[in-house]
C-alpha atoms as a PDB file:
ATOM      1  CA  UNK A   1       0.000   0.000   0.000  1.00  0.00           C
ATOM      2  CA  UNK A   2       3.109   2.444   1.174  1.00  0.00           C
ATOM      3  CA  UNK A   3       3.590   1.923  -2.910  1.00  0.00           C
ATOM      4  CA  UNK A   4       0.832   3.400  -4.455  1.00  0.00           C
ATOM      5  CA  UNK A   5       0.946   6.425  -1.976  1.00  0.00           C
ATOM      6  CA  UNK A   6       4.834   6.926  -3.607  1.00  0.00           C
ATOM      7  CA  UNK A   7       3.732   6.311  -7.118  1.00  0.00           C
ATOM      8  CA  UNK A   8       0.464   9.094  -6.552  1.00  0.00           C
ATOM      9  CA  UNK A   9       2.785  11.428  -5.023  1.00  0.00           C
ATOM     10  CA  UNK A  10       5.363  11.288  -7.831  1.00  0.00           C
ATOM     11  CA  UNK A  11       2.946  11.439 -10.616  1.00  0.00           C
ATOM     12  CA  UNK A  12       1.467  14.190  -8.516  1.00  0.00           C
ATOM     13  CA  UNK A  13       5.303  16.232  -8.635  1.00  0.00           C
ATOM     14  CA  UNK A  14       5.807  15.406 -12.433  1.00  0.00           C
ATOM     15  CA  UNK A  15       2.595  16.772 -13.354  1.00  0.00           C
ATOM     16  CA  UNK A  16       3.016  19.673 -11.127  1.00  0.00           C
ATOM     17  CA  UNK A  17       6.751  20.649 -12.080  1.00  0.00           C
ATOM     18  CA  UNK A  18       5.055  20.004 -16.049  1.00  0.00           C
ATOM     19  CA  UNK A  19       2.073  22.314 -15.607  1.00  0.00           C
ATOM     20  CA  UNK A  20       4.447  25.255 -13.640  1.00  0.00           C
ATOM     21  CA  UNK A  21       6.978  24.758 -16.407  1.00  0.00           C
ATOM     22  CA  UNK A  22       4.432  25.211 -19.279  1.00  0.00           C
ATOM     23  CA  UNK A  23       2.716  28.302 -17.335  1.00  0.00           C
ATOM     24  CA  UNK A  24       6.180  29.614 -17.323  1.00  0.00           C
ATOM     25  CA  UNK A  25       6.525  28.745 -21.225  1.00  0.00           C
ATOM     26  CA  UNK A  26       3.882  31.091 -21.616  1.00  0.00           C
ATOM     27  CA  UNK A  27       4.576  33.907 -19.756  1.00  0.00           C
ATOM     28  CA  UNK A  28       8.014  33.956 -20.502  1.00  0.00           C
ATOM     29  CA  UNK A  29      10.722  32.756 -23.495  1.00  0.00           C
ATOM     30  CA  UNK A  30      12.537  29.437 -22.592  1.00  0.00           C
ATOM     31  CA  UNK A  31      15.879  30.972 -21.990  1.00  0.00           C
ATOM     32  CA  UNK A  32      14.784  33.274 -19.298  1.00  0.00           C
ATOM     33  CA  UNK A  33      13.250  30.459 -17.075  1.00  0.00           C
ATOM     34  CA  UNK A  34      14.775  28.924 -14.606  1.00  0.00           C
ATOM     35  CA  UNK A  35      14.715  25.406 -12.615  1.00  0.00           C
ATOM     36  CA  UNK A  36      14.390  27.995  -9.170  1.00  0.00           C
ATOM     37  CA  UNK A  37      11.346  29.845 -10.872  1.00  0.00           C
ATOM     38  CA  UNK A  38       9.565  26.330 -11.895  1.00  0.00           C
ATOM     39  CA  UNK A  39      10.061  24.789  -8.352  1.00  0.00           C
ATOM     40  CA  UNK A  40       8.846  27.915  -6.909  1.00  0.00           C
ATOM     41  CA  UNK A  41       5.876  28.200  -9.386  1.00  0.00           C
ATOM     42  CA  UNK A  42       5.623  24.029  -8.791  1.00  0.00           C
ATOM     43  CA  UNK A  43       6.229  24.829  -4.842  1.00  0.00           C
ATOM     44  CA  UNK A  44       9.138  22.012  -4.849  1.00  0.00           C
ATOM     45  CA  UNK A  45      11.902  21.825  -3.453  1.00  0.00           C
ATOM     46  CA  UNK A  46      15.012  21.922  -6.289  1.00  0.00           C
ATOM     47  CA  UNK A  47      16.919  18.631  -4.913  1.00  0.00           C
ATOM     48  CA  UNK A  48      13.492  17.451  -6.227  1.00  0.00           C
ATOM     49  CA  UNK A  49      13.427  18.634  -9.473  1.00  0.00           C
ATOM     50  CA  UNK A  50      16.526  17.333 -10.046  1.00  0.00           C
ATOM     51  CA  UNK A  51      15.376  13.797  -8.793  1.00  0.00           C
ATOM     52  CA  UNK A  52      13.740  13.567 -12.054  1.00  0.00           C
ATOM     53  CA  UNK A  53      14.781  16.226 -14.685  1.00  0.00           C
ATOM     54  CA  UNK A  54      18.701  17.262 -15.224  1.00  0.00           C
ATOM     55  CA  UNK A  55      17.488  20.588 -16.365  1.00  0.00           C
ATOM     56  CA  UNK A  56      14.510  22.517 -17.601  1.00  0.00           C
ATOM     57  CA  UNK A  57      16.033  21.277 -20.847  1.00  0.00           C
ATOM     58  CA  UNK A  58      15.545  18.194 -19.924  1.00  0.00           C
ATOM     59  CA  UNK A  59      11.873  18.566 -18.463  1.00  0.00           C
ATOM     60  CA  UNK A  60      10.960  19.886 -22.045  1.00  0.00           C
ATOM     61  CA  UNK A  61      12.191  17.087 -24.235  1.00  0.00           C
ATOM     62  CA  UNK A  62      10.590  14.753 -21.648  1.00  0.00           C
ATOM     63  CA  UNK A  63       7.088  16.370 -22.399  1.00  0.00           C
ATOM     64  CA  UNK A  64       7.558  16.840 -25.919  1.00  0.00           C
ATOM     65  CA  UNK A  65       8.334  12.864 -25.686  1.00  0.00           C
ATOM     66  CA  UNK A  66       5.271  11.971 -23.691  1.00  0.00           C
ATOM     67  CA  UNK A  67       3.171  13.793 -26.491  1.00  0.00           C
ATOM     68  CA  UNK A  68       4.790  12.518 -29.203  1.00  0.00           C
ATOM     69  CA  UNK A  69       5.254   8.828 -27.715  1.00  0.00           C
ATOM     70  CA  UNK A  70       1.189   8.921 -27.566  1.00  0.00           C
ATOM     71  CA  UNK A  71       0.596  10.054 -30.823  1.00  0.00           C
ATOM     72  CA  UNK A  72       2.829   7.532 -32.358  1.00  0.00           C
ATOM     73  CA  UNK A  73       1.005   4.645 -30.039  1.00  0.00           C
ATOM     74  CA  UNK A  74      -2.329   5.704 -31.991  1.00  0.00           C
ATOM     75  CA  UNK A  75      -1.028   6.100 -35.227  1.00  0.00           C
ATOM     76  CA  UNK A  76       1.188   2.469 -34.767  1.00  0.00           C
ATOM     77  CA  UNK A  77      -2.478   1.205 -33.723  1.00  0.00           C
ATOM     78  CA  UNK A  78      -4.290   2.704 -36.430  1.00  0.00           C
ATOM     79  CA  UNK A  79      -4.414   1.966 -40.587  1.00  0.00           C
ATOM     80  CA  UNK A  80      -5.209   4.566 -42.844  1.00  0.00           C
ATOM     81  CA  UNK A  81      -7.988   3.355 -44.610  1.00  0.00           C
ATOM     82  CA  UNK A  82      -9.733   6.194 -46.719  1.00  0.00           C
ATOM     83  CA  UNK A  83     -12.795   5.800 -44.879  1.00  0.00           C
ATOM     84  CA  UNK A  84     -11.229   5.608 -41.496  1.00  0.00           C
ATOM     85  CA  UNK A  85      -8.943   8.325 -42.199  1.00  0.00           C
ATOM     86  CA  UNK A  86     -11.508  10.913 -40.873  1.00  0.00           C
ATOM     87  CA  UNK A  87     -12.009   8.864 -37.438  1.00  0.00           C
ATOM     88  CA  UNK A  88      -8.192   8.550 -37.652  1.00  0.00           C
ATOM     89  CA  UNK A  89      -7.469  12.392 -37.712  1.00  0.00           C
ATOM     90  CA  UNK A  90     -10.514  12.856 -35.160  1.00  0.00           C
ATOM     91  CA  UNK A  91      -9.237  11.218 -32.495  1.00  0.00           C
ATOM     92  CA  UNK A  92      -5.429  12.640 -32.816  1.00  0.00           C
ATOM     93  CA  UNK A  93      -7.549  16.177 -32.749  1.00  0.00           C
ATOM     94  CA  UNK A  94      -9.469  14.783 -29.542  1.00  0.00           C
ATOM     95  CA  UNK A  95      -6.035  14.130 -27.909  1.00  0.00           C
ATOM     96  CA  UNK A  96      -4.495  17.775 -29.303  1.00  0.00           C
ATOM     97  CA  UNK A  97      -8.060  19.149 -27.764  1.00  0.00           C
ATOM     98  CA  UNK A  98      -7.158  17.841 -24.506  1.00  0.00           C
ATOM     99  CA  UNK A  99      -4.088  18.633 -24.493  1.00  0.00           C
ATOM    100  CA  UNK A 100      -4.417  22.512 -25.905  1.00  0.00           C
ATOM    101  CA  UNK A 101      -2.268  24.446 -23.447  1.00  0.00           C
ATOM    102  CA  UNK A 102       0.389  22.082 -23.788  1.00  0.00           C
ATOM    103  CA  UNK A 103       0.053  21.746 -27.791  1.00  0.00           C
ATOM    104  CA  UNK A 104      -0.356  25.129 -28.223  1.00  0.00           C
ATOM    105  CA  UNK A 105       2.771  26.635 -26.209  1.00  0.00           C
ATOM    106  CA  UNK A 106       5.069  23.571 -27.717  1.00  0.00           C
ATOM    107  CA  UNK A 107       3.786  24.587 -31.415  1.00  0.00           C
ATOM    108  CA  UNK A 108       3.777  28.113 -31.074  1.00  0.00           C
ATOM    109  CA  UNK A 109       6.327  29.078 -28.516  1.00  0.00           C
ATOM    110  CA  UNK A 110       9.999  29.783 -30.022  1.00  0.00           C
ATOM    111  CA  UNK A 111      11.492  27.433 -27.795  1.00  0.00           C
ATOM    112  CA  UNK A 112      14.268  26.470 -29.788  1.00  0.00           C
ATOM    113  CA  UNK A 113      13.304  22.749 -29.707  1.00  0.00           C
ATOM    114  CA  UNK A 114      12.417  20.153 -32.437  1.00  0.00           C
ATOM    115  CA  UNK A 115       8.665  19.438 -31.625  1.00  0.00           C
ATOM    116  CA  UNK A 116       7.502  20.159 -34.938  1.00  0.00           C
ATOM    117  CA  UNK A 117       9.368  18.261 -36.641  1.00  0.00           C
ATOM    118  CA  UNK A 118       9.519  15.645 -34.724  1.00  0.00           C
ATOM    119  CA  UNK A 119       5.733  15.367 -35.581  1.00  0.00           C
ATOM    120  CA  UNK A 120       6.185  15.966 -38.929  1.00  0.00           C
ATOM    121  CA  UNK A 121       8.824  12.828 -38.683  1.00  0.00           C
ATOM    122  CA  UNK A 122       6.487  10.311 -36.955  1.00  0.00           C
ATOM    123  CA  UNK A 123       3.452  11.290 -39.713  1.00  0.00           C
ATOM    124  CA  UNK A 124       5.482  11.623 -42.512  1.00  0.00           C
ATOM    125  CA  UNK A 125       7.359   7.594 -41.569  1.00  0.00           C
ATOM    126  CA  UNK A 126       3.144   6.540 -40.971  1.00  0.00           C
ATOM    127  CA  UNK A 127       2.114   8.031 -44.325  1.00  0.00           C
ATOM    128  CA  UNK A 128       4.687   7.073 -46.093  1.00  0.00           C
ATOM    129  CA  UNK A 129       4.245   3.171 -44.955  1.00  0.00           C
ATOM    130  CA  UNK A 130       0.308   3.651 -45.283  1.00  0.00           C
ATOM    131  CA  UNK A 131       0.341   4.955 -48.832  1.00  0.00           C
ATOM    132  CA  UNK A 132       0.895   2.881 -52.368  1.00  0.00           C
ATOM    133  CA  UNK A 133       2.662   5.615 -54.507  1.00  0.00           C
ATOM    134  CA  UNK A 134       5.505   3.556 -56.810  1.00  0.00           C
ATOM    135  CA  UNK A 135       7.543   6.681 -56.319  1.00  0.00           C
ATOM    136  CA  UNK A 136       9.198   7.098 -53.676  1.00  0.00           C
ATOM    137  CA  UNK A 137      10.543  10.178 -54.167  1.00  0.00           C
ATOM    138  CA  UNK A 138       7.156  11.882 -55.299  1.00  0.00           C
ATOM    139  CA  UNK A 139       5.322   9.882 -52.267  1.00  0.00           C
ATOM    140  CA  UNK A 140       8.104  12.072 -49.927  1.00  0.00           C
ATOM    141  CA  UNK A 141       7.260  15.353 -50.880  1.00  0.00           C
ATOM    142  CA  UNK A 142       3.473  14.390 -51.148  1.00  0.00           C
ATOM    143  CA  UNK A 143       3.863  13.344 -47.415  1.00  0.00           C
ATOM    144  CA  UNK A 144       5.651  16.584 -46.515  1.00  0.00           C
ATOM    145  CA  UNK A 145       3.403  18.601 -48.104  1.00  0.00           C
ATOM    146  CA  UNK A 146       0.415  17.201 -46.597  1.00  0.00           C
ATOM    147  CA  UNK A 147       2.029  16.895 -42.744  1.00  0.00           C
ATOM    148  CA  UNK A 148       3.364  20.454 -43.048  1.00  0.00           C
ATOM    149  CA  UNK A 149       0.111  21.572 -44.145  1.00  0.00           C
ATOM    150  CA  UNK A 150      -2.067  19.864 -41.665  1.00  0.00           C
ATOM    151  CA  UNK A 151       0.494  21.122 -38.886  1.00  0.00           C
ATOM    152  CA  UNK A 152      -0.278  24.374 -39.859  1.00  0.00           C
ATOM    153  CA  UNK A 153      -4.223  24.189 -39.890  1.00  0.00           C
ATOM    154  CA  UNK A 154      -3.075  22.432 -36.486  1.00  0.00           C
ATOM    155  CA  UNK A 155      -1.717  25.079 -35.619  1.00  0.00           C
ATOM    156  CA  UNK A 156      -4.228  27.766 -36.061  1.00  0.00           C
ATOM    157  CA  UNK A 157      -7.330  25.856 -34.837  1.00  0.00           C
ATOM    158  CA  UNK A 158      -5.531  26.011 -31.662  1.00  0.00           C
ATOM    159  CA  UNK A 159      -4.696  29.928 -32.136  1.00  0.00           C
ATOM    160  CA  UNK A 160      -7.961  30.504 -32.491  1.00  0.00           C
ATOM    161  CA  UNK A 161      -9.227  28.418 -29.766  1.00  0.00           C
ATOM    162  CA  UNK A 162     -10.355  25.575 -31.112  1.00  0.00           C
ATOM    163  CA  UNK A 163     -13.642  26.738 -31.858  1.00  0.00           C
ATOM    164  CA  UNK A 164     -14.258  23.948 -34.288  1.00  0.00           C
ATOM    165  CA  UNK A 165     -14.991  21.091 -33.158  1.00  0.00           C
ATOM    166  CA  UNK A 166     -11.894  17.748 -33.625  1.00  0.00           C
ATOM    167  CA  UNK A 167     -14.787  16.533 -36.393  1.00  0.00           C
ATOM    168  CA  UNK A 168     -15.348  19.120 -38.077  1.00  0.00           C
ATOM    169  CA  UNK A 169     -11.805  19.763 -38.251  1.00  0.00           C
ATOM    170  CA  UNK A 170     -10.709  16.496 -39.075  1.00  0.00           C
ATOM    171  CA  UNK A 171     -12.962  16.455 -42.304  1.00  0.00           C
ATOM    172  CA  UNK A 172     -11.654  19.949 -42.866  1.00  0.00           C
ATOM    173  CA  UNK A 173      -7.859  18.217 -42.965  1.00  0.00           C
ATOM    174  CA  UNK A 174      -8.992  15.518 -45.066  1.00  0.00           C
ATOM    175  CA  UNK A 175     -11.019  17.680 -47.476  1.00  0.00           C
ATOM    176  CA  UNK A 176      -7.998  19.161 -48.054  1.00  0.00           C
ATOM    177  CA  UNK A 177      -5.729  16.792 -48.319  1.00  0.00           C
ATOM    178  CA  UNK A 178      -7.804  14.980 -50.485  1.00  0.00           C
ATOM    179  CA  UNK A 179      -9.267  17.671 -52.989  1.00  0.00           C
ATOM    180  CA  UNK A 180      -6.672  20.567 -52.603  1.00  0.00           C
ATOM    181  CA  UNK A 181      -7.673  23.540 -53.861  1.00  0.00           C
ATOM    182  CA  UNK A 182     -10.989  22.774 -55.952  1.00  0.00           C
ATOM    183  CA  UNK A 183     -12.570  22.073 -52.664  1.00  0.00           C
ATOM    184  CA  UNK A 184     -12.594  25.752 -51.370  1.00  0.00           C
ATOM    185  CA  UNK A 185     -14.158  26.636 -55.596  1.00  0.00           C
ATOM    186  CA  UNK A 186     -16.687  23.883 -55.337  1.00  0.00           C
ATOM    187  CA  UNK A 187     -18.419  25.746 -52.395  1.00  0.00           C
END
C-alpha cells in the first residue's frame, strides 16, 4: 500500500513541475526560465526537481516525448484506410483538444526545440508506410506537403481556440488533403 501512496505522489510532482513549467513557457521565453522559478511556481523543493529532470532542458524534451510517444502509439495502432482516415485524424484532434495548453505553447512558442518536426517525422514515416505511390521520391514530398500543411491548420485551430470542433476539423484536414484547392471553388 506504502507503494501506491509513492507512485500518486510522484505522478502528482511530475505533473506539477510540467504544468508550472508550461505556465512559465507562456509567460516567458525558454531561456529566461529557470529550474528555481519552476520549483517555486511548482512549490518544490530543487533537490526534487533534479530527482527527475537534469534541467529545464531536460523537463521539455521529456514532455515533448510523452506527447509525441502517444501520438505515435495511436497512429502504430491505427491503418489509414480512406474511410477511417476521418475517425483517424478525429481522435489525434481529440487528444491535441485535450491537451491545448500544452500543444499550443510547444507549437507556437519559439522554444528552440524540435517538436515540430519531430511530428512531422512520426506522420510523414506513418504516411509514407500507409500509402501505395511507386515513387518514392514523389510519395516524400506528397507526405511533406500534406504533414506540413495539416500542422499548420493544427496550428491555427488552436490559435484561435479551437472553436471547431476535432470533427469538423478532421474532415476539414482531409477535405484538403484529399481535394486541394478545388474544394474551397466547389463551395
Amino acid at each position: 500500500m506504502m507503494e501506491k501512496k509513492i507512485d500518486r505522489r510522484k505522478k502528482y510532482t511530475l505533473m506539477t513541475l510540467k504544468e508550472s513549467f508550461i505556465s512559465l513557457l507562456n509567460e516567458k521565453p525558454f531561456t529566461a526560465i529557470t529550474v528555481k522559478e519552476i520549483c517555486e511556481k511548482a512549490d518544490i523543493n530543487r533537490s526534487t526537481f533534479y530527482t527527475h529532470f537534469a534541467d529545464q532542458e531536460d523537463l521539455l524534451y521529456q514532455i515533448e516525448t510523452e506527447i509525441i510517444e502517444e501520438m505515435n502509439k495511436y497512429l502504430q495502432e491505427n491503418e489509414l484506410v480512406e474511410h477511417r482516415s476521418v475517425q483517424m485524424t478525429k481522435k489525434l484532434l481529440e487528444y491535441i483538444e485535450e491537451n491545448k495548453d500544452i500543444c499550443y505553447t510547444l507549437l507556437h512558442q519559439q522554444i528552440g526545440t524540435n517538436f515540430e518536426k519531430r511530428i512531422m517525422h512520426i506522420a510523414k514515416d506513418f504516411l509514407m508506410n500507409q500509402t501505395k505511390i511507386p515513387d518514392q521520391e514523389k510519395a516524400s514530398y506528397l507526405s511533406t506537403f500534406i504533414i506540413s500543411g495539416a500542422i499548420h491548420v493544427i496550428k491555427d485551430w488552436l490559435a484561435n481556440d479551437t472553436k471547431q470542433s476535432p470533427e469538423q476539423m478532421a474532415h476539414i484536414i482531409i477535405q484538403f488533403t484529399t481535394n486541394g484547392l478545388s474544394c474551397i471553388s466547389n463551395e
